[in-house]
Protein backbone atom coordinates (compact mmCIF):
# COMPACT_ATOMS: atom_id res chain seq x y z
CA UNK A 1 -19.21 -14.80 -2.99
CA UNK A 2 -18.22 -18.57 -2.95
CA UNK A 3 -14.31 -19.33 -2.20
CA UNK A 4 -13.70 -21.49 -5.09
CA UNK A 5 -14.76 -18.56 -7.20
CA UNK A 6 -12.94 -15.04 -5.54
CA UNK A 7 -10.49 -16.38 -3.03
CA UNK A 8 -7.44 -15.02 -4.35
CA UNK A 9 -4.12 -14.60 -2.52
CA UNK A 10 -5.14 -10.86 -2.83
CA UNK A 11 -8.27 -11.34 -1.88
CA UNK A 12 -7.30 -13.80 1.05
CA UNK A 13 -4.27 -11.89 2.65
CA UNK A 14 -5.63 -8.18 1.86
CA UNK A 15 -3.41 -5.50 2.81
CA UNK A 16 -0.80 -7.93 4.29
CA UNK A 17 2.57 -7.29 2.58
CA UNK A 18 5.57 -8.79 4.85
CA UNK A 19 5.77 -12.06 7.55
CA UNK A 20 7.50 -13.32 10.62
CA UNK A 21 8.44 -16.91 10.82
CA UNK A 22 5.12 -19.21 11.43
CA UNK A 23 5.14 -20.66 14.82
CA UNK A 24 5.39 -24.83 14.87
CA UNK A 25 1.96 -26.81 14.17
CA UNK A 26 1.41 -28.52 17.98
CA UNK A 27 3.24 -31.81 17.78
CA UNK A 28 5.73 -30.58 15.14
CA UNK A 29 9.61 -30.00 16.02
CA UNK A 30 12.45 -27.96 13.56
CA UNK A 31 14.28 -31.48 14.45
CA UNK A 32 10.90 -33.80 12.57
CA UNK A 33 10.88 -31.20 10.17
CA UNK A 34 14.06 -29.98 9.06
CA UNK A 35 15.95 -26.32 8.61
CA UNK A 36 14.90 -23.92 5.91
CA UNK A 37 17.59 -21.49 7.40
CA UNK A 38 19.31 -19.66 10.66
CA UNK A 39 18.84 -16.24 10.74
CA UNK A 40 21.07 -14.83 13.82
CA UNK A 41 20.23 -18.07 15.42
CA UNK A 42 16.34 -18.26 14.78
CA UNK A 43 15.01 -20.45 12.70
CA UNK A 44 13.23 -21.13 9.69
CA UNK A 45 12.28 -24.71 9.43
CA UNK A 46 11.39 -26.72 6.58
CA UNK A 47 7.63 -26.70 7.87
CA UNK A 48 7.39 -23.04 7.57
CA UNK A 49 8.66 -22.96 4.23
CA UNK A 50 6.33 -25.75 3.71
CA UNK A 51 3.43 -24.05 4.89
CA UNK A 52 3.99 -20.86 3.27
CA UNK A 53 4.34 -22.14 -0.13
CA UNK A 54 1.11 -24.67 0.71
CA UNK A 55 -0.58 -21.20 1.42
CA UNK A 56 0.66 -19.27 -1.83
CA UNK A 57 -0.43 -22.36 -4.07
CA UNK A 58 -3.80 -23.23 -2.51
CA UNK A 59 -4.98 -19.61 -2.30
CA UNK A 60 -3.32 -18.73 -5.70
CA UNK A 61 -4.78 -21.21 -8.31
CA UNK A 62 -0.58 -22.47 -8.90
CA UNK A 63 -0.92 -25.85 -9.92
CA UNK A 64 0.53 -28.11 -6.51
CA UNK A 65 3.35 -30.05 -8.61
CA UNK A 66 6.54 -30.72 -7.14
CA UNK A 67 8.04 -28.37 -10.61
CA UNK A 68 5.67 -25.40 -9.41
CA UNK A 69 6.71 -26.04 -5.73
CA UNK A 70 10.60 -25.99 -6.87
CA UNK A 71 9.75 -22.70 -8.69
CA UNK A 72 8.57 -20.32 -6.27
CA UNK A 73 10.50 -21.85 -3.24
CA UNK A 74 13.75 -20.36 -3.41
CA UNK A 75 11.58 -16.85 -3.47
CA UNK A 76 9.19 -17.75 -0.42
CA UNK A 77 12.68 -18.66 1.07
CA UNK A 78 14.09 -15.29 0.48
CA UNK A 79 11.37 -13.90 1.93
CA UNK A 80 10.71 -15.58 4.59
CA UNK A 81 14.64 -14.83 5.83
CA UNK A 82 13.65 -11.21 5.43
CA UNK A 83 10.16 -11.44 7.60
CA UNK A 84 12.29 -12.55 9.74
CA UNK A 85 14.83 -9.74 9.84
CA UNK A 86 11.83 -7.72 9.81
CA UNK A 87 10.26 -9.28 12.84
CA UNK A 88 13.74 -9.42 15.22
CA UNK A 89 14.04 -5.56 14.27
CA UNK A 90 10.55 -4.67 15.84
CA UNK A 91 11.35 -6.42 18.82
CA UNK A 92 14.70 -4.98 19.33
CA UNK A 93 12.93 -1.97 19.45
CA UNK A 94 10.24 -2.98 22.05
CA UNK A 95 7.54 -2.78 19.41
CA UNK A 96 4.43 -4.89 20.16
CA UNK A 97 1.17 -5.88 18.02
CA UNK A 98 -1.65 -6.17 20.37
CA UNK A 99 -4.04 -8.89 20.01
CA UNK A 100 -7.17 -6.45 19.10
CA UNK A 101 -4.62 -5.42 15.48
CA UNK A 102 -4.43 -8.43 14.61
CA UNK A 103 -8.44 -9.49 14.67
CA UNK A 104 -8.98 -6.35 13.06
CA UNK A 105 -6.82 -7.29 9.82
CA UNK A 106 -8.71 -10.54 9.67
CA UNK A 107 -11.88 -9.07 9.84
CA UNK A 108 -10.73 -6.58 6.91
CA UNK A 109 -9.98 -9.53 5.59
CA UNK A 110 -13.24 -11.37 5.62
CA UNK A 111 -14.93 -8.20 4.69
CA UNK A 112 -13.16 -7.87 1.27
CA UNK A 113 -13.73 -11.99 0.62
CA UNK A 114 -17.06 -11.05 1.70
CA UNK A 115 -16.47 -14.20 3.95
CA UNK A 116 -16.92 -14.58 7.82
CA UNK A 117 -13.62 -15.39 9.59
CA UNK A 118 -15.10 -18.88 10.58
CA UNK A 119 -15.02 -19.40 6.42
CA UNK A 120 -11.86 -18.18 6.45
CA UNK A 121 -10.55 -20.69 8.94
CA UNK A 122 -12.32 -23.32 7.25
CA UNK A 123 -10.89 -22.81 3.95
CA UNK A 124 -7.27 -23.44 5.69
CA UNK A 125 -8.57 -26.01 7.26
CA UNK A 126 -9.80 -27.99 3.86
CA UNK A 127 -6.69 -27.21 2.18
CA UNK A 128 -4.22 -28.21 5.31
CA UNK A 129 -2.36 -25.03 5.88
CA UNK A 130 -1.45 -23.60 9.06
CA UNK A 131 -3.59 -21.05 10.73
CA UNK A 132 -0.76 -19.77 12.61
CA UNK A 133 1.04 -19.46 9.29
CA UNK A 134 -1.46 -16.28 8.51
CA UNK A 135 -1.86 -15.32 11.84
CA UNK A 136 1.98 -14.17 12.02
CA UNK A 137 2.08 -12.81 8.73
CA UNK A 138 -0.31 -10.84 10.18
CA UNK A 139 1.57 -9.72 12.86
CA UNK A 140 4.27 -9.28 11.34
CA UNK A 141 3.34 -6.71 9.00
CA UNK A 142 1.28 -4.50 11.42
CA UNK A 143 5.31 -4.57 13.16
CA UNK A 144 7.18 -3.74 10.41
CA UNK A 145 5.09 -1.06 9.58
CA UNK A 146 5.30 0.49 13.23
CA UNK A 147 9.18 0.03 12.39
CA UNK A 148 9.01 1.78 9.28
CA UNK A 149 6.51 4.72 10.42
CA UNK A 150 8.35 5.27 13.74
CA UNK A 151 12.28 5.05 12.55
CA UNK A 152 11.79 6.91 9.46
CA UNK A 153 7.96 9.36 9.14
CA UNK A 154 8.98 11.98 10.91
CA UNK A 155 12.21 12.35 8.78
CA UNK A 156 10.65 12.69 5.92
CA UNK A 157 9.58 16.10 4.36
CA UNK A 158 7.77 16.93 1.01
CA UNK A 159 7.95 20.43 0.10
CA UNK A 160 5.48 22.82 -2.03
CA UNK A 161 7.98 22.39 -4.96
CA UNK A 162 8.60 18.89 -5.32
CA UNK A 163 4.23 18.67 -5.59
CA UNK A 164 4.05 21.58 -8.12
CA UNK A 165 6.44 19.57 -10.47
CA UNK A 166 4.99 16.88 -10.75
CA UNK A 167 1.88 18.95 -10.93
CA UNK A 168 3.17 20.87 -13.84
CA UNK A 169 4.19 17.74 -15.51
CA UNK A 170 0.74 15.96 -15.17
CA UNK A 171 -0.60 18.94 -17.06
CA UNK A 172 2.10 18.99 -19.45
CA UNK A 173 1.28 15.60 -20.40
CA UNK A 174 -2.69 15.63 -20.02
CA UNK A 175 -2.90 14.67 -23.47
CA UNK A 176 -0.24 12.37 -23.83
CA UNK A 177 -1.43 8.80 -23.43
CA UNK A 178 -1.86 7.27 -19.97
CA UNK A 179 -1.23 3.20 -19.15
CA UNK A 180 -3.31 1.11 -15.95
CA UNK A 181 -0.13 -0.65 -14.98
CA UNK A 182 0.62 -3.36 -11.86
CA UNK A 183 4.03 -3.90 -10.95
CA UNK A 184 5.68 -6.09 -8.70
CA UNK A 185 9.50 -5.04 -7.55
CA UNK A 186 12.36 -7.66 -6.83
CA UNK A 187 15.40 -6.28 -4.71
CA UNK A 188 18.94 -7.75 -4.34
CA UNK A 189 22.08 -6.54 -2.49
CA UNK A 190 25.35 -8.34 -4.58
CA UNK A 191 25.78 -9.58 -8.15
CA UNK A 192 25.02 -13.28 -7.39
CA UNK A 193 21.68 -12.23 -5.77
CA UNK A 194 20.95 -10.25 -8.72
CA UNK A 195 20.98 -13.55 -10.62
CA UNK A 196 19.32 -15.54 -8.15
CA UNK A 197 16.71 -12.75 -7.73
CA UNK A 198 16.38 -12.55 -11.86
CA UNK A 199 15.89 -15.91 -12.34
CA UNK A 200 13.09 -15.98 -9.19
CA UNK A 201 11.85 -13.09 -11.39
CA UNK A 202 11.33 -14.93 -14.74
CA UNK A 203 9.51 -17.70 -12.46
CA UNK A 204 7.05 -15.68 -11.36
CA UNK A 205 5.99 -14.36 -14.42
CA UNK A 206 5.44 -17.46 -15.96
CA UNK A 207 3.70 -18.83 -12.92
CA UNK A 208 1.36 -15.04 -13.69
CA UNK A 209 0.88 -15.86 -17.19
CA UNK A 210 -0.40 -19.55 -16.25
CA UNK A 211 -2.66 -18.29 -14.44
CA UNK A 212 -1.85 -16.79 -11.00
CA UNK A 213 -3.22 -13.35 -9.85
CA UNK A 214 -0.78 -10.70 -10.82
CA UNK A 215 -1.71 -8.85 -7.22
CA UNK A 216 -1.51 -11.71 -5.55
CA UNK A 217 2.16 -12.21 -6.32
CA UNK A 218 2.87 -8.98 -6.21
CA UNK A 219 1.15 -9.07 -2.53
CA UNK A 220 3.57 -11.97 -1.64
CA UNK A 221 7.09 -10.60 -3.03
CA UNK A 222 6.88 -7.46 -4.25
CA UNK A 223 8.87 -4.62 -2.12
CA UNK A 224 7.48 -1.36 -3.65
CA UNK A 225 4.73 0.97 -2.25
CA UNK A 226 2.32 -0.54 -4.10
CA UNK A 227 2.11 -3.88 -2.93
CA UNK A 228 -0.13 -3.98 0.11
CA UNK A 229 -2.62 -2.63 -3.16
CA UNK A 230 -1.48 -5.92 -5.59
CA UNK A 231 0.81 -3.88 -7.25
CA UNK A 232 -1.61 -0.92 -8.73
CA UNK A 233 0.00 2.03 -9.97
CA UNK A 234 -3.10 3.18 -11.43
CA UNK A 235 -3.33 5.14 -14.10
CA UNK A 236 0.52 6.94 -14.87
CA UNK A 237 2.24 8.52 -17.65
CA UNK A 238 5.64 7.16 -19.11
CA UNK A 239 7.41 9.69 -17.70
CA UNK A 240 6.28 8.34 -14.00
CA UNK A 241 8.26 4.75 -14.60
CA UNK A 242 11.39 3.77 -14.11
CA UNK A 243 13.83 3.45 -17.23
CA UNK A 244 13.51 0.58 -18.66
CA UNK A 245 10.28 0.04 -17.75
CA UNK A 246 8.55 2.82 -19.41
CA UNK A 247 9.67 1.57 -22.92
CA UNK A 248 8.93 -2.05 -22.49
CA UNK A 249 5.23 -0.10 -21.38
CA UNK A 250 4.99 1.27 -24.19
CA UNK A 251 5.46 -1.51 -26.45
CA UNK A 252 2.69 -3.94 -24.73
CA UNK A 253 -0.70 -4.99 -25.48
CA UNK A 254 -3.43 -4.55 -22.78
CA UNK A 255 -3.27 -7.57 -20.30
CA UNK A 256 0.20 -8.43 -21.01
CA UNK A 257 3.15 -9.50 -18.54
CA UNK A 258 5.93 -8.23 -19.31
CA UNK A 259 9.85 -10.25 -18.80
CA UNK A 260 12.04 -8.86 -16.12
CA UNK A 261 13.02 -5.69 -16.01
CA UNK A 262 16.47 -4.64 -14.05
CA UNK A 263 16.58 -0.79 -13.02
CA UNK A 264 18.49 1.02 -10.59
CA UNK A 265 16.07 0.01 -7.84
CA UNK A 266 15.80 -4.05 -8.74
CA UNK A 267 13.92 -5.86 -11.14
CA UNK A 268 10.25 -5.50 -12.03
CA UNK A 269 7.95 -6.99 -13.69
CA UNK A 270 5.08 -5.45 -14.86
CA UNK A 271 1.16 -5.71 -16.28
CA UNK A 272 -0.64 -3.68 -18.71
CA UNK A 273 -4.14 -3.59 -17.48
CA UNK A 274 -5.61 -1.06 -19.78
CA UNK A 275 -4.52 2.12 -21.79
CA UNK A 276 -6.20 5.48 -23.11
CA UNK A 277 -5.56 8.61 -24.68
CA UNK A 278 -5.56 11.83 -22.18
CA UNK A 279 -6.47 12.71 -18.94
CA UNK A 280 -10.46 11.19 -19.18
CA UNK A 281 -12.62 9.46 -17.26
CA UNK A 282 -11.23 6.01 -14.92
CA UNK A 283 -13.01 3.40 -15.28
CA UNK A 284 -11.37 1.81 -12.63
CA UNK A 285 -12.32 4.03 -9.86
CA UNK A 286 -16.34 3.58 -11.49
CA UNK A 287 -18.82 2.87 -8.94
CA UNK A 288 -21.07 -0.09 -8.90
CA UNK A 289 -23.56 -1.61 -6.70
CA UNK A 290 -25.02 -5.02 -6.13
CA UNK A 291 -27.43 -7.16 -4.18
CA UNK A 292 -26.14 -11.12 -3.88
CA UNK A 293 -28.51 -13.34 -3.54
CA UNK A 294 -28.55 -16.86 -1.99
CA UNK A 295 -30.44 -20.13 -2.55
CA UNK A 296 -29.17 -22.06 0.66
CA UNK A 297 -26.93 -25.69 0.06
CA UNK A 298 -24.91 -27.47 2.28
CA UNK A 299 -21.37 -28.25 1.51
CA UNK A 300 -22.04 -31.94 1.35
CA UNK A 301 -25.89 -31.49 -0.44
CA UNK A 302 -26.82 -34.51 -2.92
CA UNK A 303 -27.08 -34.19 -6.49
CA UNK A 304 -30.15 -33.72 -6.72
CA UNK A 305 -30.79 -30.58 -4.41
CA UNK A 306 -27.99 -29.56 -6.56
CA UNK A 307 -29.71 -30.07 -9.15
CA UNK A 308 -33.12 -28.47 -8.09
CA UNK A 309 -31.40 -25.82 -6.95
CA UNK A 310 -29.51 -25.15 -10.19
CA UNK A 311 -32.80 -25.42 -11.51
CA UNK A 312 -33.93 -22.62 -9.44
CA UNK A 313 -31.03 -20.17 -10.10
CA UNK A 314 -31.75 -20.38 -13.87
CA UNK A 315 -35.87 -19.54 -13.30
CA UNK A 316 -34.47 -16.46 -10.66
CA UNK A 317 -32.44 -15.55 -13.68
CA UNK A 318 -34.54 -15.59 -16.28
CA UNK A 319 -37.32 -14.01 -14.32
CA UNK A 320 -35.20 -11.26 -12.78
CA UNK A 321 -36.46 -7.71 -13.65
CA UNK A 322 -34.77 -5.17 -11.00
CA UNK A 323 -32.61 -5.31 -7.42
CA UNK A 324 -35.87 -3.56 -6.23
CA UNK A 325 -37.91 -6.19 -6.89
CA UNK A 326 -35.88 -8.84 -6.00
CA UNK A 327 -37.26 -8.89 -1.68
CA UNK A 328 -40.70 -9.60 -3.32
CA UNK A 329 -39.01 -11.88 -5.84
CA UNK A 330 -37.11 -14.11 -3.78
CA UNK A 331 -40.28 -15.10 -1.65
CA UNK A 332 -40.92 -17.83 -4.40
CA UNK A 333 -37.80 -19.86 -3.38
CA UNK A 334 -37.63 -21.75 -0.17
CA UNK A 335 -34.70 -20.50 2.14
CA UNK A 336 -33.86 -17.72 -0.12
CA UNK A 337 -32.11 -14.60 0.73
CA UNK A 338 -31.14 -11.32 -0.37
CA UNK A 339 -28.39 -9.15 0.91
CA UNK A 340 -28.69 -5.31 1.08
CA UNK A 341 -27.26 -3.74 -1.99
CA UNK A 342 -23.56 -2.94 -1.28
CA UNK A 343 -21.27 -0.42 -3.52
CA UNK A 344 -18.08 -0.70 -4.34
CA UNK A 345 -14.96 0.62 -6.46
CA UNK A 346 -14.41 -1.72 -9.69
CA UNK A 347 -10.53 -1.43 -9.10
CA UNK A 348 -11.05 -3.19 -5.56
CA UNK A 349 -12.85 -5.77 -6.87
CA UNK A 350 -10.74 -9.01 -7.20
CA UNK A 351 -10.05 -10.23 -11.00
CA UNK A 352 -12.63 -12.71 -11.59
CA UNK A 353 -15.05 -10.09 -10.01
CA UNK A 354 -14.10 -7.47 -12.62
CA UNK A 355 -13.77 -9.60 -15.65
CA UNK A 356 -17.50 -10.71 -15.12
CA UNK A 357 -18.89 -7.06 -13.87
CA UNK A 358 -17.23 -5.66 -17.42
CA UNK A 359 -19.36 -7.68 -19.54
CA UNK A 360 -22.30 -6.88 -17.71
CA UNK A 361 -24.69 -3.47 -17.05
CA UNK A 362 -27.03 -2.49 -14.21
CA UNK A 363 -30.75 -4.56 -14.32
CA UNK A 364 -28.25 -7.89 -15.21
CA UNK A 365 -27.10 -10.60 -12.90
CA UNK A 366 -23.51 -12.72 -12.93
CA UNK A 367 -23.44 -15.68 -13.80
CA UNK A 368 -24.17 -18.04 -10.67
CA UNK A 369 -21.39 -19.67 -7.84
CA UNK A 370 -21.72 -22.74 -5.82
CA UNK A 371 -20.06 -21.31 -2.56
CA UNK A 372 -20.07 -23.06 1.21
CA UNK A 373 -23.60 -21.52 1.70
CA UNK A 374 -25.32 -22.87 -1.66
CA UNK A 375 -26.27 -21.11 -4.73
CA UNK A 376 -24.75 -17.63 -5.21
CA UNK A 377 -26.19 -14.50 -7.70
CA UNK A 378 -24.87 -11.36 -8.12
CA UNK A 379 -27.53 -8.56 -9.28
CA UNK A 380 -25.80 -5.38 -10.95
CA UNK A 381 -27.70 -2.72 -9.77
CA UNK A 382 -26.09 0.42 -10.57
CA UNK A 383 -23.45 1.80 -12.29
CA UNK A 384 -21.94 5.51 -11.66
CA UNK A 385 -19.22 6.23 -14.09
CA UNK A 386 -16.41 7.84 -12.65
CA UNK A 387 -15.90 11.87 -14.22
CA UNK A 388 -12.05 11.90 -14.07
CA UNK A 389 -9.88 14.76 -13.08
CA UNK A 390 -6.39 15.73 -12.31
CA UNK A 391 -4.71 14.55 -9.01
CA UNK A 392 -5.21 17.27 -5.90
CA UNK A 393 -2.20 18.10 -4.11
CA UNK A 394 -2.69 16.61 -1.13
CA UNK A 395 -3.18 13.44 -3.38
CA UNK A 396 0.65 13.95 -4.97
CA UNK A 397 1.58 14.86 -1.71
CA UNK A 398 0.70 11.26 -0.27
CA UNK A 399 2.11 9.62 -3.40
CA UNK A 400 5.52 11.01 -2.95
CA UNK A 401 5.70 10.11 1.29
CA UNK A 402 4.85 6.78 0.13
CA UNK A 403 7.47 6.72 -2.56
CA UNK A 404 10.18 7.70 -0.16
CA UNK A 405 8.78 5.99 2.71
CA UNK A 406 9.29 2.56 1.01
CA UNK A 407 12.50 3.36 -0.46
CA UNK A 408 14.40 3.90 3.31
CA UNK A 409 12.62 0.68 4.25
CA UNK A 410 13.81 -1.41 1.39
CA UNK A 411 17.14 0.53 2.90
CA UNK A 412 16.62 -0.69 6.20
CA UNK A 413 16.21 -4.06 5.12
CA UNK A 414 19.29 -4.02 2.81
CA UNK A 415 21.30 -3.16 5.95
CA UNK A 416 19.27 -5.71 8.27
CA UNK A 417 20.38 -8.31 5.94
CA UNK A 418 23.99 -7.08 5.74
CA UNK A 419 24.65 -7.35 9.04
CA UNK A 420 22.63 -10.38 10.14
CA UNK A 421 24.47 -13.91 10.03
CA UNK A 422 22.28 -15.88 7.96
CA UNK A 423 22.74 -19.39 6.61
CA UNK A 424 20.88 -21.15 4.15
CA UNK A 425 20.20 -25.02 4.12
């Protein structure tokens, strides 16, 4: 697909969820640049802020204005402090992230962008930000998470009754309604970084209702389980969110953001993706398939291959009967190519992706994309709806180990924080 149109922050930094502090651009000193912050004498300088924020906005769709940029910075800030923590705690411990982890996640990465990493790279490249300013959030997160699984997995237990509850209470309520929510989760430690961390709060929302992917935001700040997934929940009941949160739920329409939320756990904010009566089918776990297609362009073609080639997508369009047919079809069009058809879950697909495949039915094609390699269609070639069922137990099981597993490390990180000397500049 072309970057311009499903390059998302979600789609761009993938499972990714927490950062150390990006290593200095060659020729750049924290002296040139200015300090961010001190975090038991490491620092953030300005130019990883910098770069960080360059990174949200670029891969985002947030307008670059310096009132956008003044928004979200104090947040980046904040967690950019706690990457840090994050980072100095896995090396305290002797915890390392070989080389070979960290070209896997990329490649993950360019899988899901259905990119190469040399794309990848060059999108950074066109839009000035730091390849070393992914390349430790990388890192960093494949460390934190050895912190997290090794300090606190093997102290956690789920027993046989805490699954048949919430068993029981799924069937109690299979005909109650059920909400597709997304929810991103904002911690603080003291009353003044409740405030702070509310107002950072009401920021990003409006930044989400301007436009901004919901997971990727959620991706970037949020500290609950679900954010390595942009913040899906799936499909719950209203008795599976927090107080608060379950009656503002309630309330909303489908697609709508809801304000700040404080709970006993932090402040959320949360997205209505969908809603339905009952335990049925989910369409978000559906299965489609697709063929893309590609009428080759350089980045720097003149208007008029543009043109012809525009030209050309329209007649493949028009003319387009089946994905079967399309190997004998494509012969017409010099330098054409066809991909093998792929499937994949609707709920992984990124949000332009989805918006576009819902509107459409197998035998159909997307509308076209000008990407880095030319002309871009997507042929819908099946659809499997998905039956629904109830949750297994193994399924709970996992659900509730995540649950608890994220809760001790937003614990940790409280009391990383609370003992670190940190100053802000």
């Amino acid at each position: 697909m072309s970057v311009s149109g499903v390059l998302s922050l979600g789609i761009l930094l993938g499972a990714t969820l927490t950062a150390g502090a990006p290593a200095l651009a060659a020729g750049e000193s924290t002296g040139q640049q200015g300090i961010a912050a001190v975090i038991n004498d490491q620092i953030v300088s300005r130019y990883d802020l910098e770069q960080r924020v360059k990174l949200i906005m670029v891969t985002s769709g947030i307008p670059d204005s310096p009132e956008n940029i003044s928004r979200i910075e104090p947040q980046v800030l904040r967690t950019l402090v706690d990457e840090t923590l994050e980072t100095q705690e896995a090396d305290r411990l002797d915890i390392k992230v070989e080389e070979k982890e960290i070209n896997e996640q990329i490649e993950g990465i360019a899988k899901r962008a259905n990119m190469t990493t040399e794309q990848i790279d060059d999108f950074l490249k066109e839009n000035k930000v730091s390849r070393n300013s992914l390349l430790n959030q990388i890192r960093a997160e494949i460390a934190w998470n050895k912190v997290i699984g090794q300090r606190f997995s093997p102290t956690i237990t789920v027993s046989e009754e805490e699954v048949t509850e919430v068993l029981n209470r799924l069937n109690e309520e299979a005909n109650e309604p059920r909400y597709l929510v997304s929810e991103i989760l904002l911690t603080f430690d003291t009353p003044s970084q409740e405030q702070e961390m509310m107002g950072g709060a009401s920021r990003l929302a409006e930044q989400i209702r301007m436009g901004a992917p919901f997971a990727a935001v959620a991706q970037q700040f949020s500290r609950a389980a679900t954010a390595a997934n942009g913040g899906d929940m799936g499909w719950v009941h209203l008795s599976q969110l927090p107080e608060g949160v379950s009656e503002m739920v309630s309330q909303m329409g489908i697609g709508a953001v809801s304000e700040p939320v404080k709970t006993l756990n932090g402040i959320y904010i949360v997205q209505l993706r969908n809603k339905q009566s009952g335990t049925g089918s989910d369409p978000m776990q559906d299965e489609w398939t697709f063929r893309r297609v590609v009428l080759p362009l350089t980045p720097d073609a003149p208007p008029a291959a543009l043109e012809r080639r525009a030209v050309e997508s329209a007649k493949f369009i028009r003319e387009f009967k089946s994905c079967d047919a399309i190997d004998e079809q494509i012969k017409s069009y010099l330098g054409g190519r066809a991909d093998a058809a792929r499937s994949a879950i609707f709920g992984s697909l990124d949000g332009r992706m989805q918006s576009a495949v819902s509107k459409s039915k197998p035998g159909q094609t997307l509308p076209p994309l000008r990407s880095q390699e030319g002309i871009e269609i997507v042929a819908v070639c099946d659809h499997k709806a998905n039956a629904g069922e109830m949750p297994t137990r193994d399924s709970i099981e996992d659900n509730l180990f995540s649950q608890q597993l994220s809760m001790m490390a937003r614990r940790h990180l409280r009391d990383l924080r609370r003992d670190a000397v940190i100053e802000m500049r």
